[in-house]
Protein backbone atom coordinates (compact mmCIF):
# COMPACT_ATOMS: atom_id res chain seq x y z
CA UNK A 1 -18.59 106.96 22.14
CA UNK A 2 -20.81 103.57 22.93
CA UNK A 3 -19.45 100.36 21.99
CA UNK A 4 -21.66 98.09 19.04
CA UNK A 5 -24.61 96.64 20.57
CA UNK A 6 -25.16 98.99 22.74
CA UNK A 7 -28.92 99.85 24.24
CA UNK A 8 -29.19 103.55 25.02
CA UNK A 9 -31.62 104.84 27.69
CA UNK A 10 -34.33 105.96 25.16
CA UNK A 11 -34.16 102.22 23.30
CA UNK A 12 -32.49 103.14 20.73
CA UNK A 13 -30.08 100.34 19.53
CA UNK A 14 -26.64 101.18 18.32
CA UNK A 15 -25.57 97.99 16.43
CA UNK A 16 -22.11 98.82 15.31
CA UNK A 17 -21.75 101.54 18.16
CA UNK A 18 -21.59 105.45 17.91
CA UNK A 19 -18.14 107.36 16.96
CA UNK A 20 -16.59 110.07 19.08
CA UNK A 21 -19.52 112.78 18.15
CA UNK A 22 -22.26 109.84 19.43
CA UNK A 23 -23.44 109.27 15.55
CA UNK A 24 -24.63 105.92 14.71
CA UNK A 25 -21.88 103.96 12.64
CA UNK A 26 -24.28 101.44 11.11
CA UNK A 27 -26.24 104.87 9.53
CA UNK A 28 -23.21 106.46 8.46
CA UNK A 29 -21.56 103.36 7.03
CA UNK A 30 -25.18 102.82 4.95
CA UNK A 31 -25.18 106.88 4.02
CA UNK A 32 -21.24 106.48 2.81
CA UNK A 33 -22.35 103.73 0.89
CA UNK A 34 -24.57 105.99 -0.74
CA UNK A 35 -21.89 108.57 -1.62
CA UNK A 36 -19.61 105.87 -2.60
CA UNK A 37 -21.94 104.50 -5.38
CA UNK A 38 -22.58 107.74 -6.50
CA UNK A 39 -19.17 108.16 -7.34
CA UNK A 40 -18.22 105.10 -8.61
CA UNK A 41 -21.14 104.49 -11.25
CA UNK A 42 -21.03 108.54 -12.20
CA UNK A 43 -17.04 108.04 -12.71
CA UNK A 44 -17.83 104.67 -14.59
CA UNK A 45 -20.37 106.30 -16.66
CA UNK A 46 -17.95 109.00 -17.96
CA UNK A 47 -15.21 106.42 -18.71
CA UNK A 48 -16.79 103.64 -20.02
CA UNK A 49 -18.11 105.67 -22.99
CA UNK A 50 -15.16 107.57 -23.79
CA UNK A 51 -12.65 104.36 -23.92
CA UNK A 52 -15.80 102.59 -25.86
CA UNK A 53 -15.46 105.47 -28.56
CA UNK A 54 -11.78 106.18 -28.39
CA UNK A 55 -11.41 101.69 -29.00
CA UNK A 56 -14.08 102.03 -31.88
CA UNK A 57 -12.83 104.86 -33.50
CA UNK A 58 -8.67 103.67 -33.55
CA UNK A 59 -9.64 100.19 -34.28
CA UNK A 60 -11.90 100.79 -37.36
CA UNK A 61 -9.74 103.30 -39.04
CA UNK A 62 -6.35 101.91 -37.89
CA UNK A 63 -2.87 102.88 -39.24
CA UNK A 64 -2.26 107.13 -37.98
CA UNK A 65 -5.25 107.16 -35.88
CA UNK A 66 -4.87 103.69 -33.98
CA UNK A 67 -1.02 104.68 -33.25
CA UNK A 68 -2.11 108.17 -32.06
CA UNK A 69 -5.01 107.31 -29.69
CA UNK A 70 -3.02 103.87 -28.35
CA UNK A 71 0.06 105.97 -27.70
CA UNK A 72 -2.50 108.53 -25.39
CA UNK A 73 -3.31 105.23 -23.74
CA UNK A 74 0.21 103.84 -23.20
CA UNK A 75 1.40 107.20 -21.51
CA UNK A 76 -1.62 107.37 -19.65
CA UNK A 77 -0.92 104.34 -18.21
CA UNK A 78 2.60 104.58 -17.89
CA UNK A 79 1.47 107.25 -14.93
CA UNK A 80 0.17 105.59 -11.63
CA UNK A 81 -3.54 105.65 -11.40
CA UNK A 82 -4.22 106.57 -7.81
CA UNK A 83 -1.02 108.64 -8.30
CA UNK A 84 -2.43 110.51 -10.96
CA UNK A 85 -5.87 111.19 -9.02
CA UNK A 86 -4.45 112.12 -6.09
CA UNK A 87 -2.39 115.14 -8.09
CA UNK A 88 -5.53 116.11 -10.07
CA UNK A 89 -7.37 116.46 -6.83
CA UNK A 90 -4.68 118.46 -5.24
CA UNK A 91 -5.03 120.78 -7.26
CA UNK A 92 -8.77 121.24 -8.02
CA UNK A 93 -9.46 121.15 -4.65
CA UNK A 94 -11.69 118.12 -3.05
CA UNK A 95 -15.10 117.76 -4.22
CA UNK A 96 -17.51 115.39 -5.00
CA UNK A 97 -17.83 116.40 -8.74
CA UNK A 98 -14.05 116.82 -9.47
CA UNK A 99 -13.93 113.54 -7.87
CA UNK A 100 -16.16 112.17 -10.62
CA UNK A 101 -14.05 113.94 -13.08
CA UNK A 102 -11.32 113.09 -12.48
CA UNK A 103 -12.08 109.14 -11.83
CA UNK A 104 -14.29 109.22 -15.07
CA UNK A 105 -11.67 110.49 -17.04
CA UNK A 106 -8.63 108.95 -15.68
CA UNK A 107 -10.74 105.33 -16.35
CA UNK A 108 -10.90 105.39 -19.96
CA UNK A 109 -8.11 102.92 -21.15
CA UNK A 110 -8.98 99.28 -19.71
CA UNK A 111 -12.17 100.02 -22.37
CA UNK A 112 -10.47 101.50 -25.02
CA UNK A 113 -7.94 98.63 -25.20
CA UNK A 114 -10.79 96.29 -24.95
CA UNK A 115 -12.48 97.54 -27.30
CA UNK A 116 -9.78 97.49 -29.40
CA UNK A 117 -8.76 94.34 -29.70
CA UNK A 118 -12.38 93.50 -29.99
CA UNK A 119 -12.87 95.39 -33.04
CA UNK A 120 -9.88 94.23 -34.44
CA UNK A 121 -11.42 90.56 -34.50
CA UNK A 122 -14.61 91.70 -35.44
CA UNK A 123 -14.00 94.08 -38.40
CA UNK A 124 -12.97 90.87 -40.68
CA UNK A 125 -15.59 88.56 -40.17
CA UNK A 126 -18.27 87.59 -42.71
CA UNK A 127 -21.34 89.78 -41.36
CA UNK A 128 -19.37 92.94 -41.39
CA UNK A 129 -17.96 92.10 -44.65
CA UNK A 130 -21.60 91.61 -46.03
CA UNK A 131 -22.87 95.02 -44.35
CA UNK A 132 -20.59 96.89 -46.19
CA UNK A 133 -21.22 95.20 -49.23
CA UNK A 134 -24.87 95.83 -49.11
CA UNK A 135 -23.84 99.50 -49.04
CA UNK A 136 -23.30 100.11 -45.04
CA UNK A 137 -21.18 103.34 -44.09
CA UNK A 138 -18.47 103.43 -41.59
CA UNK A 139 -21.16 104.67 -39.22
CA UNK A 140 -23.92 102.14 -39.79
CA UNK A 141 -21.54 99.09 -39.63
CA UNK A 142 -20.00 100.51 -36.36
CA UNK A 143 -23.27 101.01 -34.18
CA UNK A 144 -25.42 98.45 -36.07
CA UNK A 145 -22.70 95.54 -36.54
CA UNK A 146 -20.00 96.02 -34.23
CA UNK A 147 -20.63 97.87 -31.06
CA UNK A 148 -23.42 95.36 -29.89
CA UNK A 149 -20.80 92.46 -30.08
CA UNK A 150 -18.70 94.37 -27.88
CA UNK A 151 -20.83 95.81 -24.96
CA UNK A 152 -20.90 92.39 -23.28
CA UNK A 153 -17.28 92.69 -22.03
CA UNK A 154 -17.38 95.89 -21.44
CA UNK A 155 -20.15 95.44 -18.74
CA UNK A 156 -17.64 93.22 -17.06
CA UNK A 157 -14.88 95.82 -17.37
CA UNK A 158 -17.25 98.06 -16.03
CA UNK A 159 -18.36 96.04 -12.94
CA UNK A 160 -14.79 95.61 -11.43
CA UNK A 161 -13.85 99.12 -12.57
CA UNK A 162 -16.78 99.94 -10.20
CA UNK A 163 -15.15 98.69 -7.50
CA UNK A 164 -11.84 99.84 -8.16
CA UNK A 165 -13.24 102.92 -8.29
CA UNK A 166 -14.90 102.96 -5.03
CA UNK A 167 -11.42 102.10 -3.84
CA UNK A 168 -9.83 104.80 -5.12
CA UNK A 169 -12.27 107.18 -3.62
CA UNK A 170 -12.59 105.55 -0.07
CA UNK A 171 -8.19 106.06 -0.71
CA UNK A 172 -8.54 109.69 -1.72
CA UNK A 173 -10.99 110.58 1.08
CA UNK A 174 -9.24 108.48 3.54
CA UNK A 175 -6.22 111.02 2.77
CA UNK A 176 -8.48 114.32 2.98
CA UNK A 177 -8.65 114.83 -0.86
CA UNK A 178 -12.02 113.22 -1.51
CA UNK A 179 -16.01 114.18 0.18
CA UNK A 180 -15.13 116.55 2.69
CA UNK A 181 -17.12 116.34 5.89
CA UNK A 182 -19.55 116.21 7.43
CA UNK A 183 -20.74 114.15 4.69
CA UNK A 184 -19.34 110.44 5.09
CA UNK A 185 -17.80 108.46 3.69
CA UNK A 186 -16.38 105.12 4.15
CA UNK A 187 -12.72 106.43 3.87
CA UNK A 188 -13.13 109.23 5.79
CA UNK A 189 -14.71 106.96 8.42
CA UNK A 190 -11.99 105.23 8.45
CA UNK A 191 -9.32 108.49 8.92
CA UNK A 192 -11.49 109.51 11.55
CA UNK A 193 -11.08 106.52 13.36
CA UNK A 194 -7.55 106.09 13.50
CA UNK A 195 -7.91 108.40 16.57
């Protein structure tokens, strides 16, 4: 173990030091990074699609359908997020694509309820009313009209539910239930150095 800034007899420079096995920290911390994204845009990509449909859909139709996909989202959320992810884990086992699951899929309501609310204001305004009375279907008016007007918050949903969800995984791995090793990451960097 060499302390950061450290000049080893070959000239190699060890800028943030080496951990207890003599591996670069400054390497692993830029490979975890790696894994890190990896998860958090694949998890982000699963959920920001699924709330985006799930808002579209319970918004345009309303009545039965809004009450039945909002009340999925209320008890969802009534259950702890990391909570949640941590059981789910548990009992998959720990692995980078479960990991992705289960973030992507546990993600899903801060977009639907977006979305929602979006739709809700957009659905009565003048261009949609002209769309379908030039003949537009549900369909059209949806992706032509509506969806376009709503992907701009959504992006900034998505960026700080990137980072949330790096969070969450540097959380679960810091615990044992995320990338296993010898792969790193930057929570299990930072379990292994609590020794």
């Amino acid at each position: 173990m060499k302390s950061p800034l450290t000049v080893a007899a070959g000239g190699a420079r060890f800028v943030l030091g080496t951990d207890q096995l003599g591996r670069d920290v400054l390497s692993r911390i830029l490979y975890g990074a790696r894994v890190s994204l990896l998860i958090g845009i694949s998890a982000v990509a699963i959920a920001a699609p699924l709330g985006v449909a799930v808002g579209l859909v319970a918004s345009y139709y309303g009545r039965t359908v809004d009450d039945v996909m909002m009340r999925v989202a209320d008890i969802q959320l009534a259950f702890p997020f990391i909570l949640l992810a941590v059981t789910v884990v548990a009992v998959l086992g720990p692995s980078v694509g479960n990991l992705i699951v289960v973030l992507g899929i546990a993600g899903w309501v801060p977009y639907a309820r977006l979305v929602r609310s979006e739709v809700l204001t957009l659905k009565g305004r003048e261009f949609v009313d002209a769309a379908r009375a030039l003949g537009g279907g549900d369909a059209r008016i949806i992706t032509r009209h509506i969806l376009p007007n709503v992907l701009t918050p959504v992006v900034v949903i998505g960026t700080f539910a990137l980072a949330n969800t790096i969070i969450v995984e540097s959380s679960l791995s810091f615990l044992g239930l995320g990338v296993q090793p010898p792969d790193p990451t930057w929570g299990g960097m930072l379990s292994d150095s609590r020794e």
